[in-house]
Protein backbone atom coordinates (compact mmCIF):
# COMPACT_ATOMS: atom_id res chain seq x y z
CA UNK A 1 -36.19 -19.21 12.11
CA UNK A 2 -37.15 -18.29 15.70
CA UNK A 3 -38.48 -14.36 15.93
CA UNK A 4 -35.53 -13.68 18.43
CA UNK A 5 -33.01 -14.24 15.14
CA UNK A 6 -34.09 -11.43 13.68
CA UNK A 7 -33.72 -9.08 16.28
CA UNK A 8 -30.53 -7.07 16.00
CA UNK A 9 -28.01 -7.00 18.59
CA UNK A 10 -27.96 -3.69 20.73
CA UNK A 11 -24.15 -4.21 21.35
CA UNK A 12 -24.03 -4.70 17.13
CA UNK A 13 -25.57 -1.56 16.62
CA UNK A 14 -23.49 0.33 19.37
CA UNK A 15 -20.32 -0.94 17.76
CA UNK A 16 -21.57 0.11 14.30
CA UNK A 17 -22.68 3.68 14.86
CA UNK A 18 -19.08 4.34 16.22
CA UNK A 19 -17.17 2.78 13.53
CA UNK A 20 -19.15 3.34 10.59
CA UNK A 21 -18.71 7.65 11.13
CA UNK A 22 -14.91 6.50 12.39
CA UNK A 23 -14.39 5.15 8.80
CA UNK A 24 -15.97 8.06 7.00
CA UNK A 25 -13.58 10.08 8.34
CA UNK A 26 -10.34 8.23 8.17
CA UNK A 27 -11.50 7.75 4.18
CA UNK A 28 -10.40 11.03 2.99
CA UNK A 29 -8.26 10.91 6.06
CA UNK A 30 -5.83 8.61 4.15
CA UNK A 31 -6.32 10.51 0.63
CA UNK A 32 -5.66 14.32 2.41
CA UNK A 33 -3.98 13.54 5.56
CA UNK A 34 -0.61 12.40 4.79
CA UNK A 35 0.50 15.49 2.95
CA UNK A 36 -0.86 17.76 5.99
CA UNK A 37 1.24 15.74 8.28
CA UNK A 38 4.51 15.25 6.19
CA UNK A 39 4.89 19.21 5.38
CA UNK A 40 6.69 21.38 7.69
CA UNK A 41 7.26 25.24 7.18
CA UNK A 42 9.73 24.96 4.62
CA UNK A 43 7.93 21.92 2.40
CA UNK A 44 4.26 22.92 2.27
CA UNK A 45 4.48 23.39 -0.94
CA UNK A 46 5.00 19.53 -1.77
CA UNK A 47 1.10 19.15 -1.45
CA UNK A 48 1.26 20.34 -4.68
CA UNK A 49 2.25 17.70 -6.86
CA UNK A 50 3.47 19.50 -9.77
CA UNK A 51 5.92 21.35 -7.47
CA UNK A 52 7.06 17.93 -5.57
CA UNK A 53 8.00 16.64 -9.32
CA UNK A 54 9.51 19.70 -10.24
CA UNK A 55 11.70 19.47 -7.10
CA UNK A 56 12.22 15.80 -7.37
CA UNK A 57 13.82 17.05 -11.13
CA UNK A 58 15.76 19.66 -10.08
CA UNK A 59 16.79 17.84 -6.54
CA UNK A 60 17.90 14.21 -8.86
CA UNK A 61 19.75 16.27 -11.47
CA UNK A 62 22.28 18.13 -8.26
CA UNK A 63 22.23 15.02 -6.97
CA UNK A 64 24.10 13.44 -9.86
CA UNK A 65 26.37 16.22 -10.64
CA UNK A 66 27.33 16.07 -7.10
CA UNK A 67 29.04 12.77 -7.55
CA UNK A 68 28.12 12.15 -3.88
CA UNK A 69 26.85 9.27 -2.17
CA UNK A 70 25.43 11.63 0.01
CA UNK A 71 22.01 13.39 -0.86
CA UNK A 72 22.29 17.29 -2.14
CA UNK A 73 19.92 19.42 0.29
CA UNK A 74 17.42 19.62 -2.64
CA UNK A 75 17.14 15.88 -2.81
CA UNK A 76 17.33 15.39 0.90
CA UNK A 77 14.75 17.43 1.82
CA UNK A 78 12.51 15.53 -0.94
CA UNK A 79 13.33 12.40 0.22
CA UNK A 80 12.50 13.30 3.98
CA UNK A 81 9.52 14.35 3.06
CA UNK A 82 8.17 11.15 1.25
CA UNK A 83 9.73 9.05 3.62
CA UNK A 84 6.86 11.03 6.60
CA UNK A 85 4.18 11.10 3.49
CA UNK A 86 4.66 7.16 3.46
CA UNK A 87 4.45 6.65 7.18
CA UNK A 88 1.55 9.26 7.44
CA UNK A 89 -0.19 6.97 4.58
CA UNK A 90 0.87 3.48 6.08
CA UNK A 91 -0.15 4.42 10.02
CA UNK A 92 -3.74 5.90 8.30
CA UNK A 93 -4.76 2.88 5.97
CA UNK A 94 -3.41 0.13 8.77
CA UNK A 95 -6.11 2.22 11.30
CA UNK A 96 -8.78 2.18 8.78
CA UNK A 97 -8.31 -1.45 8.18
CA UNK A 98 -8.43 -2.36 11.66
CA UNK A 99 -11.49 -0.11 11.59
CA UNK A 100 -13.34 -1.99 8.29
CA UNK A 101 -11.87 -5.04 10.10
CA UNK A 102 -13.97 -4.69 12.79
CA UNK A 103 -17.11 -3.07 10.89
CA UNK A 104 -16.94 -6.16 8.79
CA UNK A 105 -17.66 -8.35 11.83
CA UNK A 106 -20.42 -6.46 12.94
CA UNK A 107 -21.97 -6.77 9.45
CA UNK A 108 -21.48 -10.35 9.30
CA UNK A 109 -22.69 -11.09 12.59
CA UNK A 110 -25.84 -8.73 11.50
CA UNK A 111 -25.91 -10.49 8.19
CA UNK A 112 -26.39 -14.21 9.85
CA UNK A 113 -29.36 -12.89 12.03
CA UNK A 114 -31.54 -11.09 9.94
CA UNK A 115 -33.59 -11.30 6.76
CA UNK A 116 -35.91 -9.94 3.80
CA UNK A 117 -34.65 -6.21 2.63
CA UNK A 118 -32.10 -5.74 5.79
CA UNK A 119 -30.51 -8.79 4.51
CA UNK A 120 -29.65 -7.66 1.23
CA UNK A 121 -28.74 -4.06 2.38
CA UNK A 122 -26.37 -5.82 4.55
CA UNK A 123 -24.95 -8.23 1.89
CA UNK A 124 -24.25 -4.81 -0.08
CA UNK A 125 -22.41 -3.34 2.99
CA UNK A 126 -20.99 -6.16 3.46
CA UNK A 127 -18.71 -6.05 -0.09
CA UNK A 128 -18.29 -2.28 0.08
CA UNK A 129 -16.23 -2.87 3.94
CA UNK A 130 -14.76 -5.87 1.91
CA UNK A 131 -13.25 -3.92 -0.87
CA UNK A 132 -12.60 -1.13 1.21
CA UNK A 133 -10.63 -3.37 3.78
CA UNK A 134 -9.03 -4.82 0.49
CA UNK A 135 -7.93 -1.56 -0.72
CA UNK A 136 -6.63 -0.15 2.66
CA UNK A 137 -4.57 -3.31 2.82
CA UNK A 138 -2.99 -2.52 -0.22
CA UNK A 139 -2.36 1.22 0.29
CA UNK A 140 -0.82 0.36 3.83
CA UNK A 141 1.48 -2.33 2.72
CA UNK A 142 2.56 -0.01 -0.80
CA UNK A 143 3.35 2.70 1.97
CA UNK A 144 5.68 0.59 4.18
CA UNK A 145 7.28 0.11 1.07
CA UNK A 146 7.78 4.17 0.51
CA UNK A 147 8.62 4.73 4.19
CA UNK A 148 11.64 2.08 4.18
CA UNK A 149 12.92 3.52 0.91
CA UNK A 150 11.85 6.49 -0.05
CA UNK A 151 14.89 7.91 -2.22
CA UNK A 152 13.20 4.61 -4.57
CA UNK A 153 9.80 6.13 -4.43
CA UNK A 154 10.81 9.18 -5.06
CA UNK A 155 12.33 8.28 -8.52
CA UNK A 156 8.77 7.11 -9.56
CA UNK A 157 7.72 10.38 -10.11
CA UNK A 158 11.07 11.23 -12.64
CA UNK A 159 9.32 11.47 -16.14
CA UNK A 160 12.09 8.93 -17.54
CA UNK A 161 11.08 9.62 -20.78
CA UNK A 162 12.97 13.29 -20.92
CA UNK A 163 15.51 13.29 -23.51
CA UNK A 164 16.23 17.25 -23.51
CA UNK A 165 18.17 19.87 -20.84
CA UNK A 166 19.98 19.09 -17.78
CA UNK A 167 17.80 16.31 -16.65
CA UNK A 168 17.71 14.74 -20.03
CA UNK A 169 21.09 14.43 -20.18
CA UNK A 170 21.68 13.36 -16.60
CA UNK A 171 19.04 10.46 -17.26
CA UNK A 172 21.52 9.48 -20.42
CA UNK A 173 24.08 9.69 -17.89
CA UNK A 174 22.04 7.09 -16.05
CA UNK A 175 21.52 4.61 -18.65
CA UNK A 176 25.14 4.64 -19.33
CA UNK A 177 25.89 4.32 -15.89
CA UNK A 178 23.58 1.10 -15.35
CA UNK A 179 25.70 -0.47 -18.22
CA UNK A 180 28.54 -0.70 -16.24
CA UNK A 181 27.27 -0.07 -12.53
CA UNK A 182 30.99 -0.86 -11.10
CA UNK A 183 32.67 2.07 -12.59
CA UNK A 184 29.47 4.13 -12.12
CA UNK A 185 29.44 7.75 -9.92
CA UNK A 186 28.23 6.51 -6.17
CA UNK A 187 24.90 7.94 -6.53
CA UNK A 188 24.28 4.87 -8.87
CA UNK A 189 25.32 2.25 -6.19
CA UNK A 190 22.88 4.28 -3.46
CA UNK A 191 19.99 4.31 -6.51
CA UNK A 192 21.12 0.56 -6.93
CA UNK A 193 20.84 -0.35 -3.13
CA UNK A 194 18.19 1.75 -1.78
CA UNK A 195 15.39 -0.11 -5.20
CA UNK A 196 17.20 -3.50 -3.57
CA UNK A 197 15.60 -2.61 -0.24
CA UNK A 198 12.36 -1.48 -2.42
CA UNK A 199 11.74 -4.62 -3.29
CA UNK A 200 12.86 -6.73 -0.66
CA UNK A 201 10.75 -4.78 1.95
CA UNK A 202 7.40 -5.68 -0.49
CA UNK A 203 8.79 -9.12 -0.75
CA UNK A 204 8.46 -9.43 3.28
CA UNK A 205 5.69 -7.85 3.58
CA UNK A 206 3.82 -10.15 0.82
CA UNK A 207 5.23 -13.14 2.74
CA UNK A 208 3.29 -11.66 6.21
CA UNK A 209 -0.03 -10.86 4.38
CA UNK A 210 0.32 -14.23 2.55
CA UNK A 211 0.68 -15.86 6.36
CA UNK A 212 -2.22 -13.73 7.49
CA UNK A 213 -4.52 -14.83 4.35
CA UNK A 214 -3.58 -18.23 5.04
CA UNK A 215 -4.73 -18.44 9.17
CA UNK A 216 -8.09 -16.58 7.89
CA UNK A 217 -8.34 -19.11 5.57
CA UNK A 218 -7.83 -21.97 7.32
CA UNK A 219 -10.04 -20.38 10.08
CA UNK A 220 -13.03 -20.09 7.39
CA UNK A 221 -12.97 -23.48 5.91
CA UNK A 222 -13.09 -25.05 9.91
CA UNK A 223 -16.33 -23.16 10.54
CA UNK A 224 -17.14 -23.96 7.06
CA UNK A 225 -16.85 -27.62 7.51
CA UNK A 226 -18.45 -27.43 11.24
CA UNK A 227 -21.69 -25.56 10.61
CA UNK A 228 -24.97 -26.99 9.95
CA UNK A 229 -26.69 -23.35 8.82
CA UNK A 230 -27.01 -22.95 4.97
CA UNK A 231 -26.68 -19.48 5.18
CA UNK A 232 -23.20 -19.15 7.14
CA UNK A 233 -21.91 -22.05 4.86
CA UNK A 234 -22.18 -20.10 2.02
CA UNK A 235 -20.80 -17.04 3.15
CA UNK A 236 -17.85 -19.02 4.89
CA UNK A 237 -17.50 -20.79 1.34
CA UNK A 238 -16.68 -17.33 -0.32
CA UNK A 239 -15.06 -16.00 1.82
CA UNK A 240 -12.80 -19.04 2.74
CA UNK A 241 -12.19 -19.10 -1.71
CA UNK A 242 -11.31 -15.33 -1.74
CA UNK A 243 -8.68 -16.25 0.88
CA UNK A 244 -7.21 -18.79 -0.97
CA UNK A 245 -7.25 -16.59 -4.08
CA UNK A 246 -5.67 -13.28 -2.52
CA UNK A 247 -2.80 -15.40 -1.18
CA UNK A 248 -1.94 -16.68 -4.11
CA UNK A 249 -2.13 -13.17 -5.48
CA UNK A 250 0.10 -11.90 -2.97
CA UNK A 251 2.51 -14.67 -3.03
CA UNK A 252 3.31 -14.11 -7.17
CA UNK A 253 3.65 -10.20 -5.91
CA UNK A 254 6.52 -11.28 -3.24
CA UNK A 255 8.40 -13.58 -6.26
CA UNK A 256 7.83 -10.97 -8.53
CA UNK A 257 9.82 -8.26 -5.90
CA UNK A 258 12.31 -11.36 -4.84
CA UNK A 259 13.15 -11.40 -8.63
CA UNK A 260 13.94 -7.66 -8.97
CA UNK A 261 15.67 -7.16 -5.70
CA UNK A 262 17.98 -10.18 -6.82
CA UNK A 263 19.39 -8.04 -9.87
CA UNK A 264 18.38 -4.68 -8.90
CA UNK A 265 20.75 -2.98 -11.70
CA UNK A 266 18.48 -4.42 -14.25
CA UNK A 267 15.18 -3.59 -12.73
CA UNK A 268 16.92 0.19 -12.77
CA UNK A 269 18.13 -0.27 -16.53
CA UNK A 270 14.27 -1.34 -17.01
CA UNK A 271 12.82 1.36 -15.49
CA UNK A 272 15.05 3.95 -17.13
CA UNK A 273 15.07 2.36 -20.35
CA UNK A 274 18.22 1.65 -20.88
């Protein structure tokens, strides 16, 4: 290898001293961000996640007594909330993952030039921006999931399992209702509709990362197969497998949310145990 190989590139190190401190901060960014962002004056309190699930208890059990379609103004104001928490989340992770996106680059670039210990330390960096990208994906596409239907989301957090007082025996109330959903209060049909659109939006959103694995792929295996230097080979060899793998990941993901959306009532008879 010619000395000039090994010489990192100025415009490589430029690029990584702004985006390496950019994703430091948009780290704990995505952890304590989205709850700074999604409280106003009357919800602050909702950072605190004991309160959020005691108001997600007291909002779903005036919600059901209502025998509205309509949320009760406890509920509401839950729901409104975790529907900006989820966009807060979503816009945060997608800008940190075009951020590791772009690190990643950098490192690989970095990687294919240089050698001895700043190889290695580089191969290290390397998987840490991986997973990290990885992870961000996830977190985004999980919050696009919350944003489009929160009300969904917010039953998560119901402790399902609660077989005493008034949420107890609005749960019960529940069950019974997903037995026969077409003589059930309307709250059930909303509950029914909104996990449809739960799982449908996770569904579409599996099918776009799926598309996007795929052209990476595909990308990967051309240099793969038109490169003469060991050392990108290898890398592109990895890295072209992982791609296959994670899209067939995320494609059983999108059949496994095509399945539930299909027969939403059971997924909710599931999930409450009835």
């Amino acid at each position: 290898m010619s000395s000039t190989a090994t010489v990192p590139s100025p415009t490589g190190r430029l690029r990584a001293r702004v985006l390496v401190p950019l994703a430091g901060s948009l780290v704990p960014a995505v952890y304590f961000g989205p709850h700074l962002l999604a409280a106003d004056a009357s919800q602050g309190g909702f950072g605190d996640q004991g309160r959020l699930v005691g108001a997600v208890k007291e909002g779903f059990v005036r919600y059901w007594a209502a025998g509205r379609a309509d949320y009760s103004p406890e509920l509401g104001g839950v729901v409104d909330y975790w529907f900006r928490f989820h966009l807060a989340k979503a816009a945060l992770s997608a800008l940190l993952l075009a951020v590791l996106v772009a690190l990643g680059v950098v490192v690989w670039r970095a990687f294919l030039r240089s050698g001895g210990a700043r190889r290695a330390g580089l191969a290290v960096s390397g998987v840490v921006v991986g997973a990290l990208g990885l992870l961000s994906l996830v977190v985004a596409a999980a919050n696009v999931q919350g944003a489009v239907a929160p009300f969904t989301s917010v039953l998560t957090m119901l402790p399902t399992g609660t077989r005493t007082g008034a949420l107890g025996g609005t749960l019960e109330q529940v069950r019974a209702g997903l037995g026969s959903p077409e003589s059930a209060p309307p709250a059930l049909a909303v509950m029914i509709g909104d996990n449809t659109r739960y799982h449908v939006t996770m569904a579409v959103v599996s099918a776009v990362v799926a598309v996007g694995f795929v052209a990476v792929s595909v990308l990967l295996w051309r240099r793969f197969t038109g490169t003469a230097d060991r050392r990108a080979r290898r890398l592109l060899g990895v890295f072209g497998s992982l791609g296959v793998g994670m899209t067939l990941v995320v494609l059983v993901v999108g059949a496994a949310n095509v399945s539930v959306a299909a027969d939403s009532a059971r997924g909710l008879s599931e999930f409450f145990g009835a």
